[in-house]
Protein backbone atom coordinates (compact mmCIF):
# COMPACT_ATOMS: atom_id res chain seq x y z
CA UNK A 1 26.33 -89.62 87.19
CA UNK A 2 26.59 -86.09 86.52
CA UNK A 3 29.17 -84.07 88.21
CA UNK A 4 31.07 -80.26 88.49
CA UNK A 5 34.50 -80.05 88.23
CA UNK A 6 35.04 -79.56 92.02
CA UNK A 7 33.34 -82.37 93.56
CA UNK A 8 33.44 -86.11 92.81
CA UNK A 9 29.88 -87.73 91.86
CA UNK A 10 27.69 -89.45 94.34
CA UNK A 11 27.60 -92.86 93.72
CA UNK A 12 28.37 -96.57 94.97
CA UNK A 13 31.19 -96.06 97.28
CA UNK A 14 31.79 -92.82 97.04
CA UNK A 15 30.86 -90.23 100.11
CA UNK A 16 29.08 -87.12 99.19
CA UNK A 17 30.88 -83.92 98.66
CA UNK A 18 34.26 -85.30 99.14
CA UNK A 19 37.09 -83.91 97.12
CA UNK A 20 38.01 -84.57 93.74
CA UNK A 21 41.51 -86.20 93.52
CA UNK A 22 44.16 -84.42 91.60
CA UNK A 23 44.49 -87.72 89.58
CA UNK A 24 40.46 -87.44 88.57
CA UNK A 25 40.82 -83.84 87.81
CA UNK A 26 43.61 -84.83 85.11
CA UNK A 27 41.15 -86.95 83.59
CA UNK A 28 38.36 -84.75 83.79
CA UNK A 29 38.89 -82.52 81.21
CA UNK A 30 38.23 -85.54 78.83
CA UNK A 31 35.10 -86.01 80.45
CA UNK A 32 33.00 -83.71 77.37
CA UNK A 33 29.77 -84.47 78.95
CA UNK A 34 30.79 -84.80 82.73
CA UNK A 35 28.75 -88.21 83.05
CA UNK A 36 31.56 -89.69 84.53
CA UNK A 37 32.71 -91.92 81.74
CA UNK A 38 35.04 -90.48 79.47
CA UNK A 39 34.65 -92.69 76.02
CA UNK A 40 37.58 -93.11 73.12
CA UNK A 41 35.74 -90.27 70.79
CA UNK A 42 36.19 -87.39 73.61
CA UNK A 43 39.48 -88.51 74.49
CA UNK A 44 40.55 -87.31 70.66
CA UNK A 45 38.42 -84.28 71.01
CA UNK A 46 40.20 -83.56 74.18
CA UNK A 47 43.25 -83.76 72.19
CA UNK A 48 42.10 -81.92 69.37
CA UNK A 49 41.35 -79.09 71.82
CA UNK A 50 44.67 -78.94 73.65
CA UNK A 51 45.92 -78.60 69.71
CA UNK A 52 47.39 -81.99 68.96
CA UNK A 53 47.38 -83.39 65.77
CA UNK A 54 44.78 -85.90 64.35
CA UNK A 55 47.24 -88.57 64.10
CA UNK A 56 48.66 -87.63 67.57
CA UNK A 57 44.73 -87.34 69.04
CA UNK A 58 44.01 -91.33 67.66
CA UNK A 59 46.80 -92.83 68.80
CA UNK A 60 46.92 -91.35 71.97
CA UNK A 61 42.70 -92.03 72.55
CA UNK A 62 43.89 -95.69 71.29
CA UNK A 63 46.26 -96.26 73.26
CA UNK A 64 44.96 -94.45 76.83
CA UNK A 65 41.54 -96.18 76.52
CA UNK A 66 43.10 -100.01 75.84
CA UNK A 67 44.89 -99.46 78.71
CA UNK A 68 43.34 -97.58 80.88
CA UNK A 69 39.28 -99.33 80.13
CA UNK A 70 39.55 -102.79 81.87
CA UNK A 71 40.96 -101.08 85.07
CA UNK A 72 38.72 -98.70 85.75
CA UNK A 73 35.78 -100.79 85.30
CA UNK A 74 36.62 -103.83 87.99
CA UNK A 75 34.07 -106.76 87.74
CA UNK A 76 32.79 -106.00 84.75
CA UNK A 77 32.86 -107.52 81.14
CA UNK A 78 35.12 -105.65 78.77
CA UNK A 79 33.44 -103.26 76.62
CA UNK A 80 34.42 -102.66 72.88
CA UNK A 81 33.00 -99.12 73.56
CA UNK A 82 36.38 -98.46 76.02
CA UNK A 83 34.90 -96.51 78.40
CA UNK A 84 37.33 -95.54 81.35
CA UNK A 85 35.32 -94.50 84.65
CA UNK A 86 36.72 -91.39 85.99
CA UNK A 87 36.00 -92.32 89.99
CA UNK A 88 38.12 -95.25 89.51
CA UNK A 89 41.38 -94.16 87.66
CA UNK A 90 43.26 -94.42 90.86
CA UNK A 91 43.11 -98.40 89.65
CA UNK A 92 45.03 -97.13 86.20
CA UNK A 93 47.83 -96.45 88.01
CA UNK A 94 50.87 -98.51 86.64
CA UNK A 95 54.49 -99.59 87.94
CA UNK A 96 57.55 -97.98 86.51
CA UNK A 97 56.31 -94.37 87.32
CA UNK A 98 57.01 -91.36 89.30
CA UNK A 99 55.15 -91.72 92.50
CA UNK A 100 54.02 -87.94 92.64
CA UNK A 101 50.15 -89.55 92.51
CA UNK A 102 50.01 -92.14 95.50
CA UNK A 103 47.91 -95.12 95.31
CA UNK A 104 44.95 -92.72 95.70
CA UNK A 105 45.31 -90.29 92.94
CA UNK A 106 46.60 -87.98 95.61
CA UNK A 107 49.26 -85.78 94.65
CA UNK A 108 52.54 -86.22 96.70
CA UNK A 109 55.34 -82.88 96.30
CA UNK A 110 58.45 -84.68 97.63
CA UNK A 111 58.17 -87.38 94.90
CA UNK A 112 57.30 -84.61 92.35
CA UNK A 113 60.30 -81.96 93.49
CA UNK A 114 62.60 -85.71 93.11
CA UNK A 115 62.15 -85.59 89.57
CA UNK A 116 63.88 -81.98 89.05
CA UNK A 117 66.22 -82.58 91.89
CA UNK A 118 67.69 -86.13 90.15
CA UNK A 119 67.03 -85.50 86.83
CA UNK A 120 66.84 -81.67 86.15
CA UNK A 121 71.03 -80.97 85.38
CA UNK A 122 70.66 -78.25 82.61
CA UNK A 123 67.92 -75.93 83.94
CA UNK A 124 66.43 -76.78 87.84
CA UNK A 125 63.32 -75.66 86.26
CA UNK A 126 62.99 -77.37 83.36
CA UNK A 127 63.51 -81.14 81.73
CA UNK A 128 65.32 -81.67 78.28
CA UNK A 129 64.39 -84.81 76.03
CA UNK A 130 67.21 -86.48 76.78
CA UNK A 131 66.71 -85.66 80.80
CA UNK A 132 63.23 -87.22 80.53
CA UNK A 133 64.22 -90.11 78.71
CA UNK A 134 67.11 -90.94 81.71
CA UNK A 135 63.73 -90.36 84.15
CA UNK A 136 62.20 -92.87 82.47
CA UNK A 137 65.16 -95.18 82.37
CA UNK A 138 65.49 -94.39 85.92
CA UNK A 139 61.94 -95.53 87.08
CA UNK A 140 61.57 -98.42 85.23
CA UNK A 141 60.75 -101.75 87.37
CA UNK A 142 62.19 -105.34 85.96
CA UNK A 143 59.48 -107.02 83.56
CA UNK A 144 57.06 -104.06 84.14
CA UNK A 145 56.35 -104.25 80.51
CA UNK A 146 53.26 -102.09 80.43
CA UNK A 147 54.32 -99.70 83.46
CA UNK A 148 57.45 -99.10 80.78
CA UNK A 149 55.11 -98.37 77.82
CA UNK A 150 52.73 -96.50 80.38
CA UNK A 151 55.26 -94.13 81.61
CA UNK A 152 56.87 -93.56 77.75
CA UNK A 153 53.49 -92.75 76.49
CA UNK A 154 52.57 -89.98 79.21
CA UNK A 155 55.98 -88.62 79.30
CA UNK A 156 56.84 -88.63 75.74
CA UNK A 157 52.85 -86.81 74.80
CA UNK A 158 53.77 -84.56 78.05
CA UNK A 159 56.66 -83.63 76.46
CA UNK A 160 55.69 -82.88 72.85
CA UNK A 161 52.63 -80.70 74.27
CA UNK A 162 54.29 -78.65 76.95
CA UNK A 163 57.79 -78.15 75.96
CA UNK A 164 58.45 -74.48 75.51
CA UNK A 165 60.41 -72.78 72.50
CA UNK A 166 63.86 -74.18 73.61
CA UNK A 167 62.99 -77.53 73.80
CA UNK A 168 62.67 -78.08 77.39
CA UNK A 169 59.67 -79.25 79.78
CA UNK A 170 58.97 -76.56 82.64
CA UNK A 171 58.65 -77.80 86.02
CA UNK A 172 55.67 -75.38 86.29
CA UNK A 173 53.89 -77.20 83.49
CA UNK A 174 54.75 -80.88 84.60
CA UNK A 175 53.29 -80.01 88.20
CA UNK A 176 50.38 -78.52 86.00
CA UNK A 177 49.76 -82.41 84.45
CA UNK A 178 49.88 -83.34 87.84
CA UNK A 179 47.31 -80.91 89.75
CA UNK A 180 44.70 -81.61 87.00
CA UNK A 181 45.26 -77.86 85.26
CA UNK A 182 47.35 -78.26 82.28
CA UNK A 183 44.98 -79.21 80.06
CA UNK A 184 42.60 -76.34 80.43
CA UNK A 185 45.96 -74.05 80.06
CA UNK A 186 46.59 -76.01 76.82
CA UNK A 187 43.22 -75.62 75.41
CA UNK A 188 43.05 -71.86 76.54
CA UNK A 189 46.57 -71.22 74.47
CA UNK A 190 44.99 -73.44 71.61
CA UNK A 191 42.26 -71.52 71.80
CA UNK A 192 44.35 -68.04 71.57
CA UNK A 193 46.39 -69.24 69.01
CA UNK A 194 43.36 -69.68 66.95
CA UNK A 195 41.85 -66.84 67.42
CA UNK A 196 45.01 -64.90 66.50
């Protein structure tokens, strides 16, 4: 299933033309072939174009494909190939989060602005480590084990890939994670950086 970057595939369930989800566009850009299926290997070459680190790019394929795999593909036998179907990564969604995707993959501003307006103290703009850290504490749910390492995971890569010179996360960058475009911006700096 073949699709653009604008329009969701046609396929079982799925009505033709309809818009892509913010939540699908985020995972999009791992989507090297745009089949559909994003696969362990272009997770890491995702990575390794938004400029992380080898180690960084295999644990973070590891770890997003064993959890995300078995939930996107509902009914069907596990895979030791990991494959996470983009259509269905509204059913990755875990406990312990934000809320600024709804069940959906929709993007939803008043849970997104409630992150800087609870946990943004030293810049209204921007989230320290520390600040992002109590927004985790904040969200977690009793005994939601994996929501917990879920939310830690994103949050913590977020953090190490968009924090700007000072140490802080902008707001303009987190929303960026969230509307599907900060990984393109990543790989275009990357890609700069390189070049220069």
């Amino acid at each position: 299933m073949a699709f653009s970057r604008s329009t969701k595939p046609v396929g079982k369930g799925m009505e033709n033309g309809s818009e892509t989800t913010p939540l699908e566009k985020h995972a999009m850009f791992f989507d090297t072939n745009h089949d559909g299926i994003i696969y362990p290997w272009e997770t890491y070459q995702g990575f390794r174009k938004i400029g992380s680190g080898v180690l960084l790019s295999v644990g973070a394929s590891i770890f997003i494909h064993l959890l995300l795999s078995s939930k996107t593909r509902p009914g069907k036998w596990p895979s030791p190939l990991l494959p996470i179907v983009v259509e269905n990564i509204k059913l990755g969604k875990h406990g312990s989060d934000t809320g600024a995707y709804d069940s959906e993959g929709r993007f939803v501003p008043s849970k997104f602005e409630e992150i800087f307006k609870k946990h943004a103290r030293t810049n209204p703009n921007a989230l320290t480590s520390g600040e992002v850290d109590e927004l985790l504490r904040d969200n977690r749910e009793p005994n939601d084990y994996s929501g917990w390492i879920g939310a830690i995971g994103e949050w913590k890569i977020l953090y190490f890939l968009a924090k700007d010179d000072q140490g802080m996360l902008p707001k303009e960058r987190v929303k960026a994670v969230y509307d599907g475009s900060l990984f393109e911006q990543l790989a275009e700096e990357h890609a700069s950086k390189l070049k220069g």
